[in-house]
PDB file of N, CA and C in Angstrom:
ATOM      1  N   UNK A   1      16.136-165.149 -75.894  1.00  0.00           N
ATOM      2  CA  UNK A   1      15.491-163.994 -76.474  1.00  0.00           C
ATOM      3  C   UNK A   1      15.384-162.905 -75.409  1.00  0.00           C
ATOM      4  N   UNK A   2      15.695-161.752 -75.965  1.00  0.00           N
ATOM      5  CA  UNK A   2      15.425-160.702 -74.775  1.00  0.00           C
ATOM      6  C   UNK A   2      14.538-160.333 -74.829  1.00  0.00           C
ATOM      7  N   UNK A   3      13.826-159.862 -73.303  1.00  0.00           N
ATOM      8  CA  UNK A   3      12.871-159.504 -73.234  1.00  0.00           C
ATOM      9  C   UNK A   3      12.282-158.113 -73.637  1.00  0.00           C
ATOM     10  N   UNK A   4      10.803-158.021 -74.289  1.00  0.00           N
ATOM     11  CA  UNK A   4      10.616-157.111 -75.067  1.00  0.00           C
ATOM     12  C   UNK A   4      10.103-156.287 -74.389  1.00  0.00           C
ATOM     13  N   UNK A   5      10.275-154.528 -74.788  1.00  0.00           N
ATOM     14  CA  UNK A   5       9.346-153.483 -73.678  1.00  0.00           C
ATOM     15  C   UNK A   5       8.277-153.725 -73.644  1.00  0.00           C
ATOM     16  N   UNK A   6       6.967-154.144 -74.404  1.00  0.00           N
ATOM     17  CA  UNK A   6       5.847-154.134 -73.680  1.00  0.00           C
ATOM     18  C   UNK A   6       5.625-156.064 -74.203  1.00  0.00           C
ATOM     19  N   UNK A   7       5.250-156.388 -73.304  1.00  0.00           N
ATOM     20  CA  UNK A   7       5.205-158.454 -73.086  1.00  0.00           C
ATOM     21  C   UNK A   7       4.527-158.764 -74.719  1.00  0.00           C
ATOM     22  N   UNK A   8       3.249-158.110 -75.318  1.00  0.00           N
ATOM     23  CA  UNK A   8       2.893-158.677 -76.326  1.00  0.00           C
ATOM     24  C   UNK A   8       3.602-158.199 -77.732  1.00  0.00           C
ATOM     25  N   UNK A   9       4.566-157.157 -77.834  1.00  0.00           N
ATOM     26  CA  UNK A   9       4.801-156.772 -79.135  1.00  0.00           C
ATOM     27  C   UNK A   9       5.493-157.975 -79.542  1.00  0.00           C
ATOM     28  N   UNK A  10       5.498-157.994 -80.472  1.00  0.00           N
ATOM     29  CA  UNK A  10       6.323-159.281 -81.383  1.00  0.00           C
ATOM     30  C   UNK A  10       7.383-158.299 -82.754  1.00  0.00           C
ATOM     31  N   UNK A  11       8.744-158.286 -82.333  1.00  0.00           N
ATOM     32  CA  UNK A  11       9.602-157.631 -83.713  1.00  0.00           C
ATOM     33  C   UNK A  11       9.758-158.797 -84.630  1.00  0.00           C
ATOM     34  N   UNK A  12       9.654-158.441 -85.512  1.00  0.00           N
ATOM     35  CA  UNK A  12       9.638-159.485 -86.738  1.00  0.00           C
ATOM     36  C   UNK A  12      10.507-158.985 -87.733  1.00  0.00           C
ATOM     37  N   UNK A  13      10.793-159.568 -88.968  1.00  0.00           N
ATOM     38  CA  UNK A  13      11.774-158.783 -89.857  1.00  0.00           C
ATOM     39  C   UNK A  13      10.804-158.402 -91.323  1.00  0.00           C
ATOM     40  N   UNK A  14      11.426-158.310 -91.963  1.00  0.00           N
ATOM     41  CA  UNK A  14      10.641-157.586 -93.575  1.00  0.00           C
ATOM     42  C   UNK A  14       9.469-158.739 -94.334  1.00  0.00           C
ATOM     43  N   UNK A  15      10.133-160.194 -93.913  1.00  0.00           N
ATOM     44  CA  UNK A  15       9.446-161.321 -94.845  1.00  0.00           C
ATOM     45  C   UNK A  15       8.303-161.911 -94.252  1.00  0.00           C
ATOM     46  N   UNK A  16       8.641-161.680 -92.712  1.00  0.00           N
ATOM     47  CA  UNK A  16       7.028-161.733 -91.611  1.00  0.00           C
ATOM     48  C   UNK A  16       6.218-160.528 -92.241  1.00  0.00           C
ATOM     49  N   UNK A  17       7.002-159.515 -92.258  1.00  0.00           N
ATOM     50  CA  UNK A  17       6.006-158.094 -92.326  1.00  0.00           C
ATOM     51  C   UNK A  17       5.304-158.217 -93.467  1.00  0.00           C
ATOM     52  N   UNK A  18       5.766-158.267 -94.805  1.00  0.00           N
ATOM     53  CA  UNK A  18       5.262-158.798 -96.302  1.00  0.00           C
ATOM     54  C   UNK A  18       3.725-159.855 -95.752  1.00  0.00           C
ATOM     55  N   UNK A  19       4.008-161.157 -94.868  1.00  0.00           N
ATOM     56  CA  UNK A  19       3.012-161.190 -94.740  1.00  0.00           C
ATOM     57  C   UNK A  19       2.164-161.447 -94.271  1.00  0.00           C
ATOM     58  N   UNK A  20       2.593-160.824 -92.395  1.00  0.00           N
ATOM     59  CA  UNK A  20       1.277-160.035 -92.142  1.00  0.00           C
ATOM     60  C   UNK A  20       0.508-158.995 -92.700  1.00  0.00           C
ATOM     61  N   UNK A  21       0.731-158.223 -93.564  1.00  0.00           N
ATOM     62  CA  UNK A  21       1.241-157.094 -94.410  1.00  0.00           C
ATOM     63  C   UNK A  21      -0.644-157.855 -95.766  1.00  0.00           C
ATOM     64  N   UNK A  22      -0.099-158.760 -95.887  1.00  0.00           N
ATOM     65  CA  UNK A  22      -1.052-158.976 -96.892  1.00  0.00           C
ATOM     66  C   UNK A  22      -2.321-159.670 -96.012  1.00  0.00           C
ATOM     67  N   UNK A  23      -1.902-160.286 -95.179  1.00  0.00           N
ATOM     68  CA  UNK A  23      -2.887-161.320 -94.639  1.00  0.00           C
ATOM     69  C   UNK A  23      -4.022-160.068 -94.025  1.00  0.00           C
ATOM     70  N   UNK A  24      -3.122-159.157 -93.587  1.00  0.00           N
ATOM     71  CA  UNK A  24      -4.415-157.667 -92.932  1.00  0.00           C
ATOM     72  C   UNK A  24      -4.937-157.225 -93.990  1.00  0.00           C
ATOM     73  N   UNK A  25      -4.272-157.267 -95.317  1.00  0.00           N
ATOM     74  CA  UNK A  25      -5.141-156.512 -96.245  1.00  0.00           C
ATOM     75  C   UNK A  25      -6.197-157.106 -96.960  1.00  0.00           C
ATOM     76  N   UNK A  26      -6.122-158.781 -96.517  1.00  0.00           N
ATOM     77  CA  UNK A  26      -7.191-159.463 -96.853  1.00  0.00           C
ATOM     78  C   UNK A  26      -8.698-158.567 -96.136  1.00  0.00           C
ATOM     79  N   UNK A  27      -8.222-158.521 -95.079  1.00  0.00           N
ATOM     80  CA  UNK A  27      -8.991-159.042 -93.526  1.00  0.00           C
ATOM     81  C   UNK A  27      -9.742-157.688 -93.132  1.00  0.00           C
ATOM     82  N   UNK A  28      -9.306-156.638 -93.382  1.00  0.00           N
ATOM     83  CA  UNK A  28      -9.042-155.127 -93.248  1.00  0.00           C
ATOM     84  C   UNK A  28      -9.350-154.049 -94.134  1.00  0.00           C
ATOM     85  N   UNK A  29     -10.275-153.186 -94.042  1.00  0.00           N
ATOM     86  CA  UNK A  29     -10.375-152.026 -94.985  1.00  0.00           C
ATOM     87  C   UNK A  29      -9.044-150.897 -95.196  1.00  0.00           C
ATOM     88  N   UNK A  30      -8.689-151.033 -93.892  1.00  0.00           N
ATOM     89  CA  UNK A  30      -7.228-149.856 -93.700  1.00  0.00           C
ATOM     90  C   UNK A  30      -6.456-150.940 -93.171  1.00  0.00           C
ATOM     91  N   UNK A  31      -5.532-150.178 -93.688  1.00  0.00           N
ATOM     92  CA  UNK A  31      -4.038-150.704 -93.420  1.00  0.00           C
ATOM     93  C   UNK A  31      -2.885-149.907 -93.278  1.00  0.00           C
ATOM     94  N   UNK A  32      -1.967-149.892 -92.382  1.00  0.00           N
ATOM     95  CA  UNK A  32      -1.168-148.808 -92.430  1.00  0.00           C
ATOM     96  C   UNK A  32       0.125-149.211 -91.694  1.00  0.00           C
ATOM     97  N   UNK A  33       1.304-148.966 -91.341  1.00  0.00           N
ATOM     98  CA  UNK A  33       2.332-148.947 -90.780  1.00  0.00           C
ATOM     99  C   UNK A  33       2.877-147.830 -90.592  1.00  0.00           C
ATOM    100  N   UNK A  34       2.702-147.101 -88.797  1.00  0.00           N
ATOM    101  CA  UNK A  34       2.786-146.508 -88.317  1.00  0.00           C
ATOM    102  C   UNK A  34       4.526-146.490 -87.820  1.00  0.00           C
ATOM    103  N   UNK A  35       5.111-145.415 -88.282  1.00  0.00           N
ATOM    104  CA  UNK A  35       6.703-145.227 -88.130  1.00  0.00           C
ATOM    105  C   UNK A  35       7.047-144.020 -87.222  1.00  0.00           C
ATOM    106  N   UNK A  36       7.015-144.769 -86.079  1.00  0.00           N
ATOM    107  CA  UNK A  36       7.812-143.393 -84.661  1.00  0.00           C
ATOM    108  C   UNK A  36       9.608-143.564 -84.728  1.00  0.00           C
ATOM    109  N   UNK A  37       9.718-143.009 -83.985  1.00  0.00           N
ATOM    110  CA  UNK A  37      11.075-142.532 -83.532  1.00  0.00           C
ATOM    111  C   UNK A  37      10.968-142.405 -81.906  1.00  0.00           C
ATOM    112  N   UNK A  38      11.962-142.948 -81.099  1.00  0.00           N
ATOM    113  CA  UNK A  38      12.012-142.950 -79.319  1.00  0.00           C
ATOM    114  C   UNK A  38      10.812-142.696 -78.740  1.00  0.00           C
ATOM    115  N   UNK A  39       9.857-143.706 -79.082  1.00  0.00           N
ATOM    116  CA  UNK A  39       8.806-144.322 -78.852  1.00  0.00           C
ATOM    117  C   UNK A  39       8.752-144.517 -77.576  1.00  0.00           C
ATOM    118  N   UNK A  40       8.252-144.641 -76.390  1.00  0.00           N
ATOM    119  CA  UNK A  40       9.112-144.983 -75.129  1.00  0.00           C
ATOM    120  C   UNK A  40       9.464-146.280 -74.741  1.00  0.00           C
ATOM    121  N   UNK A  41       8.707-147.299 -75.452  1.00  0.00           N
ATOM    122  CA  UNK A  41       9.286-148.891 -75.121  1.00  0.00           C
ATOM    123  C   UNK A  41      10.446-148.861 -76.354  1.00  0.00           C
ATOM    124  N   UNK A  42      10.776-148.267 -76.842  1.00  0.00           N
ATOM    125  CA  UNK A  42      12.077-148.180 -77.965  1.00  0.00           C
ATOM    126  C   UNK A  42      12.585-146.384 -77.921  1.00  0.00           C
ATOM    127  N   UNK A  43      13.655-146.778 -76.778  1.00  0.00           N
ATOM    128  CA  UNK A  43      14.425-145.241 -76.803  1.00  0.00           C
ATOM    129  C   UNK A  43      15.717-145.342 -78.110  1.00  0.00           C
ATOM    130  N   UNK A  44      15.666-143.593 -79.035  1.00  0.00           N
ATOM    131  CA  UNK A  44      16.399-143.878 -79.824  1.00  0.00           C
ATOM    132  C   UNK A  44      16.544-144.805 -80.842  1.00  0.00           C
ATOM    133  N   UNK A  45      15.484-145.552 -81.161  1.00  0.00           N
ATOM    134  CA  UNK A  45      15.328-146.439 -82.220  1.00  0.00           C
ATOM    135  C   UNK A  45      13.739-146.229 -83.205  1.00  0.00           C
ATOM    136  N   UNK A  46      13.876-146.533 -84.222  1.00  0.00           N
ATOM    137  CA  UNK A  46      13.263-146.017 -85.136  1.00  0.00           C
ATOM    138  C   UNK A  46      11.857-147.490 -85.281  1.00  0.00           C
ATOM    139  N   UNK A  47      10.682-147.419 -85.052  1.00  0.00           N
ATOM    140  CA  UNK A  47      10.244-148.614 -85.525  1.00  0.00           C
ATOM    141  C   UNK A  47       9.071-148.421 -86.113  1.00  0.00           C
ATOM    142  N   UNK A  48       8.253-149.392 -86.781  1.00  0.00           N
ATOM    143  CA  UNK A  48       6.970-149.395 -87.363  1.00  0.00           C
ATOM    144  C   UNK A  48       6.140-150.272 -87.195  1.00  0.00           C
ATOM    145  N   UNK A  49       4.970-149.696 -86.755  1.00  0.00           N
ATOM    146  CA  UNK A  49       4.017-150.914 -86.334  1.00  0.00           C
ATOM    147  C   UNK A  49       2.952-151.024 -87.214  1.00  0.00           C
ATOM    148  N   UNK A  50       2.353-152.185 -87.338  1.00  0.00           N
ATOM    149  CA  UNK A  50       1.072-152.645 -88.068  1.00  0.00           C
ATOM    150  C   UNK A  50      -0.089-152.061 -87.782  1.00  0.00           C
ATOM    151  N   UNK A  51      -1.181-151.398 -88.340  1.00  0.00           N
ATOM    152  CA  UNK A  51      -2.114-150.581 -87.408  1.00  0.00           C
ATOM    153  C   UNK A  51      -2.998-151.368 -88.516  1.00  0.00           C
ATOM    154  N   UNK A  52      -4.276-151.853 -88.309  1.00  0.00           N
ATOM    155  CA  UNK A  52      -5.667-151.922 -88.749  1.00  0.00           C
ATOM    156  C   UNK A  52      -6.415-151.108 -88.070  1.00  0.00           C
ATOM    157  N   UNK A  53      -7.424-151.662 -87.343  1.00  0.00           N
ATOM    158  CA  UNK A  53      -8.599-150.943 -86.736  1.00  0.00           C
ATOM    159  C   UNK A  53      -8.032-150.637 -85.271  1.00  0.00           C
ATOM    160  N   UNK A  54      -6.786-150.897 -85.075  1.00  0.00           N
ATOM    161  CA  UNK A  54      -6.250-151.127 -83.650  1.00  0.00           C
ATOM    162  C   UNK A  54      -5.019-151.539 -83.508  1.00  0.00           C
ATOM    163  N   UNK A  55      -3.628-150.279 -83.152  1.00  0.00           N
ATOM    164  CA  UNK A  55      -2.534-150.928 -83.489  1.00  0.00           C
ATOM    165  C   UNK A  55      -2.362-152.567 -83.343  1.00  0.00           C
ATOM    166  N   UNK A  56      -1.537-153.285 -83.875  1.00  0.00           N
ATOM    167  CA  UNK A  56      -0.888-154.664 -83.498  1.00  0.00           C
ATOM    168  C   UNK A  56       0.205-155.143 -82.986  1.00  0.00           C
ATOM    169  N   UNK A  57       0.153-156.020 -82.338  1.00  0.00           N
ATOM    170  CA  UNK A  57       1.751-155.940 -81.900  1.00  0.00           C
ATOM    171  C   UNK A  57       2.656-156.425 -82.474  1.00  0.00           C
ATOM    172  N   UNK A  58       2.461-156.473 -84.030  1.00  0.00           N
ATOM    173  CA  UNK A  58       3.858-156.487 -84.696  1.00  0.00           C
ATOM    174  C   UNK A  58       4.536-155.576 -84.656  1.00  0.00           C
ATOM    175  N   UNK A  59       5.754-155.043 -84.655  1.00  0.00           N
ATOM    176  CA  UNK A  59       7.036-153.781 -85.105  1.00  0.00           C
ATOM    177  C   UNK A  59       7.849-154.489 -85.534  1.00  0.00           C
ATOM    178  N   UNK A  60       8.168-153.687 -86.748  1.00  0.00           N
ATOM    179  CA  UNK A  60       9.850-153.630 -86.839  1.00  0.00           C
ATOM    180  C   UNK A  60      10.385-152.752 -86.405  1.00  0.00           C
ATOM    181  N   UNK A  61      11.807-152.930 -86.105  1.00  0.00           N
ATOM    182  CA  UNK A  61      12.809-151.990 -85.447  1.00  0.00           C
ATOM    183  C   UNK A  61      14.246-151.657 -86.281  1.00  0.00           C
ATOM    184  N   UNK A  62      14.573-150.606 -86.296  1.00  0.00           N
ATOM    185  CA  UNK A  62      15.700-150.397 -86.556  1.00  0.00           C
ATOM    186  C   UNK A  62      16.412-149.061 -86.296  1.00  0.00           C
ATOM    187  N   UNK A  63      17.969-149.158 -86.039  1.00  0.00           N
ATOM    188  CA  UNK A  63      18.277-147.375 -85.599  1.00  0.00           C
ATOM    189  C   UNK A  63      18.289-146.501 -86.528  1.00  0.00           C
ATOM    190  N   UNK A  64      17.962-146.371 -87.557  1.00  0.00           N
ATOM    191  CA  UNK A  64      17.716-145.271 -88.510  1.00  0.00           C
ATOM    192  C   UNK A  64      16.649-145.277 -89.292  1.00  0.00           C
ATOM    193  N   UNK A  65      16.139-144.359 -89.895  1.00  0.00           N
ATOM    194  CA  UNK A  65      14.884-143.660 -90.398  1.00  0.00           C
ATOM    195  C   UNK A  65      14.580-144.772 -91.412  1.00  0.00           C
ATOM    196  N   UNK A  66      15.651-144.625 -92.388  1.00  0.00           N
ATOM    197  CA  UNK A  66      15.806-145.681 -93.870  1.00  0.00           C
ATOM    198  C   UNK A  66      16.152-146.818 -93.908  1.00  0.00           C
ATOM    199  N   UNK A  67      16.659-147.290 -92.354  1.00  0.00           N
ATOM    200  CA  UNK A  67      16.883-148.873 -92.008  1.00  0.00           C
ATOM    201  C   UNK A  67      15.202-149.458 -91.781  1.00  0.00           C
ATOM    202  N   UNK A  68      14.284-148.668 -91.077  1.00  0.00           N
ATOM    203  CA  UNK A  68      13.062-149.275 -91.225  1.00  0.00           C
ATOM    204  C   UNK A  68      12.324-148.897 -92.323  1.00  0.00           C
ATOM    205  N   UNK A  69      12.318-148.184 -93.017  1.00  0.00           N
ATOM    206  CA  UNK A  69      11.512-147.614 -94.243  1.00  0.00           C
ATOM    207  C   UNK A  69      12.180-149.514 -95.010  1.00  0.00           C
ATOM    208  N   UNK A  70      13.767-149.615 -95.326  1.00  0.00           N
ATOM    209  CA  UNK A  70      13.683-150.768 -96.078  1.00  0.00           C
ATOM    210  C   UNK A  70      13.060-152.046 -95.564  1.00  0.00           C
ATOM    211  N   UNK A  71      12.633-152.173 -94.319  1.00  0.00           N
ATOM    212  CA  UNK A  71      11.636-153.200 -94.276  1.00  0.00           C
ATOM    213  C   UNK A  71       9.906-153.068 -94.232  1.00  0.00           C
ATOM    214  N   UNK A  72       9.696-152.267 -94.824  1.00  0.00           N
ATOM    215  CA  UNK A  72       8.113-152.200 -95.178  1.00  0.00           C
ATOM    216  C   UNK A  72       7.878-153.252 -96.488  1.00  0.00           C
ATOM    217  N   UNK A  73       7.024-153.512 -96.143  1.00  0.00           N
ATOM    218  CA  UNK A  73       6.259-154.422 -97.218  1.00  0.00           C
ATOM    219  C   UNK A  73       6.009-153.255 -98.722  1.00  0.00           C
ATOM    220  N   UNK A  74       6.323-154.000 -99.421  1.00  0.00           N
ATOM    221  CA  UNK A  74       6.389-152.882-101.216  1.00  0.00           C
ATOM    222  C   UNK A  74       4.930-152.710-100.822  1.00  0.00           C
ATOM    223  N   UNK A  75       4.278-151.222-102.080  1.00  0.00           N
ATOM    224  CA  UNK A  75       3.063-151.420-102.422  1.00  0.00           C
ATOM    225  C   UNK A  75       2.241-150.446-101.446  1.00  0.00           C
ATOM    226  N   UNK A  76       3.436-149.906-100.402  1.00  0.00           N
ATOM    227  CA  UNK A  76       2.772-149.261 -99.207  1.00  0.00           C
ATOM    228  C   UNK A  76       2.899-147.448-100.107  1.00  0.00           C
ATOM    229  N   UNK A  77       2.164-146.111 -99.305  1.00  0.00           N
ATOM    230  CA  UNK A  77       2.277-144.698 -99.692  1.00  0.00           C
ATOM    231  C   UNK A  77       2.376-144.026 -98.314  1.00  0.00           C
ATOM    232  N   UNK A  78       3.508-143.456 -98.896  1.00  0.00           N
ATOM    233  CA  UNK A  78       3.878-142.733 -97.117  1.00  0.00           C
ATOM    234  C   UNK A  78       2.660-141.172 -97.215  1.00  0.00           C
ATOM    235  N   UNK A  79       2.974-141.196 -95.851  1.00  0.00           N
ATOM    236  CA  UNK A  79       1.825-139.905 -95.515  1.00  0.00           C
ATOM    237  C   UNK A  79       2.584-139.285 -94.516  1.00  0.00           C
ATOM    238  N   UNK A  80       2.668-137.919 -94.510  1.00  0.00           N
ATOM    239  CA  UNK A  80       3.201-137.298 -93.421  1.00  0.00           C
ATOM    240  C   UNK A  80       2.731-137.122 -92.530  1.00  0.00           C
ATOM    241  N   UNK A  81       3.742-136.996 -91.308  1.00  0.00           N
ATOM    242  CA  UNK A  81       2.706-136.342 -90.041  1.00  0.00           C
ATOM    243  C   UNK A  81       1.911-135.761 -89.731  1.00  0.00           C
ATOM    244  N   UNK A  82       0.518-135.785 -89.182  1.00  0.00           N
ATOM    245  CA  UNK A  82      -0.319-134.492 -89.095  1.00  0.00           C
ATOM    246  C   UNK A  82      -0.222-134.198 -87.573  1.00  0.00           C
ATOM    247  N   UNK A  83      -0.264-132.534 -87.401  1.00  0.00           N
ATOM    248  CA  UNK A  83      -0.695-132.131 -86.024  1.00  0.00           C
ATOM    249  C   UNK A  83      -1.146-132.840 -84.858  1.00  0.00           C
ATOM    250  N   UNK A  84      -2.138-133.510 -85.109  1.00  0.00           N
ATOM    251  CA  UNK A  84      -2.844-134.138 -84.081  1.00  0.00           C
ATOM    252  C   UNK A  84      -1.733-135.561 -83.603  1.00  0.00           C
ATOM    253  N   UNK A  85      -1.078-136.165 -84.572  1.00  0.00           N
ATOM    254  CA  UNK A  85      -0.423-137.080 -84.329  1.00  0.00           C
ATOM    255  C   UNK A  85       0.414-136.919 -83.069  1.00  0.00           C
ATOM    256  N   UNK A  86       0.897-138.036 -82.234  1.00  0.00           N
ATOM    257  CA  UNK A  86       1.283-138.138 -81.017  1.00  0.00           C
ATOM    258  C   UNK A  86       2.825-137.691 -81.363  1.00  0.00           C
ATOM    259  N   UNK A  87       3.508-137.219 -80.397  1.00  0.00           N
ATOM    260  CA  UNK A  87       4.980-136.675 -80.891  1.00  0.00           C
ATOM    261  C   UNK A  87       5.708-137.500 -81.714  1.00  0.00           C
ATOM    262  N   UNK A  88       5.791-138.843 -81.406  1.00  0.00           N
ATOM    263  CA  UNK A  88       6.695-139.662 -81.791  1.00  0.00           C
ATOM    264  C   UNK A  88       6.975-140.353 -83.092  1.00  0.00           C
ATOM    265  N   UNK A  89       5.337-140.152 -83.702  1.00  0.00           N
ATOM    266  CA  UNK A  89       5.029-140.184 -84.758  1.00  0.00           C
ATOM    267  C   UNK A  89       5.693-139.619 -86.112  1.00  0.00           C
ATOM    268  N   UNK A  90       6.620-140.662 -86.626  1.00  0.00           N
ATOM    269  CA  UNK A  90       7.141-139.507 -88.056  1.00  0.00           C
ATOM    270  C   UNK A  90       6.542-139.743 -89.224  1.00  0.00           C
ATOM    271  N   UNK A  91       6.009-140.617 -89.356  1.00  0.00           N
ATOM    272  CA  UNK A  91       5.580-140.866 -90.484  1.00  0.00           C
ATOM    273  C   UNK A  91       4.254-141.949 -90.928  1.00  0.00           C
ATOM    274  N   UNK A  92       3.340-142.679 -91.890  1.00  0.00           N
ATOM    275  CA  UNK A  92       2.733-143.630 -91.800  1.00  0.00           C
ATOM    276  C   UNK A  92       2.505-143.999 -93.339  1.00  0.00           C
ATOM    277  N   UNK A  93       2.567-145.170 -93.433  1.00  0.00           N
ATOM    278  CA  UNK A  93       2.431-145.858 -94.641  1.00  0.00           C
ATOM    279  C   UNK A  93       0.815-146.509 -94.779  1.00  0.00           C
ATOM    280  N   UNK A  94       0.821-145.984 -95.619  1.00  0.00           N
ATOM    281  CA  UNK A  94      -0.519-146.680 -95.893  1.00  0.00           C
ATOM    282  C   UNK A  94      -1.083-148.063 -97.222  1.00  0.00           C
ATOM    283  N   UNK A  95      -1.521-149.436 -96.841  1.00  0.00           N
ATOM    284  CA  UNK A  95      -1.426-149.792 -98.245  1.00  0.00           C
ATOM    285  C   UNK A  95      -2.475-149.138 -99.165  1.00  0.00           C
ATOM    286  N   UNK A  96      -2.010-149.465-100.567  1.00  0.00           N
ATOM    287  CA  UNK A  96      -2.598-148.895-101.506  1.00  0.00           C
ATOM    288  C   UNK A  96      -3.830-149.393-102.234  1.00  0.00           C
TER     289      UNK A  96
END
């Protein structure tokens, strides 16, 4: 396995994400999956991370916008960027 940019993230694929995805929405008032772009532990790659009260170190990864959008867990509502958001930030899903 190669080693990952920061030691605790864990990349997982769509059927982990589904469900960690539910197991947070047990557990969790918010829920969201946070989608950057050349992130700096992921140059040029597109990924999304699990956020509750405190990102997680799940991500998925992939090199295009709509290669990670198809691994979100169904059931999620995208939200656009706001101002304040950190550059890298394109987008965030929120569950519903």
């Amino acid at each position: 396995m190669d080693s990952l940019p920061y030691s605790n993230d864990q990349i997982i694929d769509a059927a982990m994400a589904r469900g960690l995805h539910a197991d947070a929405c047990r557990d969790h008032a918010l829920v969201a999956w946070v989608v950057m772009w050349d992130a700096p532990a992921y140059p040029e790659r597109f990924i999304a991370r699990l956020a509750t009260n405190a990102p997680c170190p799940y991500v998925l990864v992939a090199d295009t916008l709509a290669g990670v959008q198809a691994q979100l867990p169904p059931g999620v509502t995208r939200s656009e960027r706001q101002p304040a958001d950190p550059p890298e930030v394109v987008e965030i899903w929120f569950a519903g």
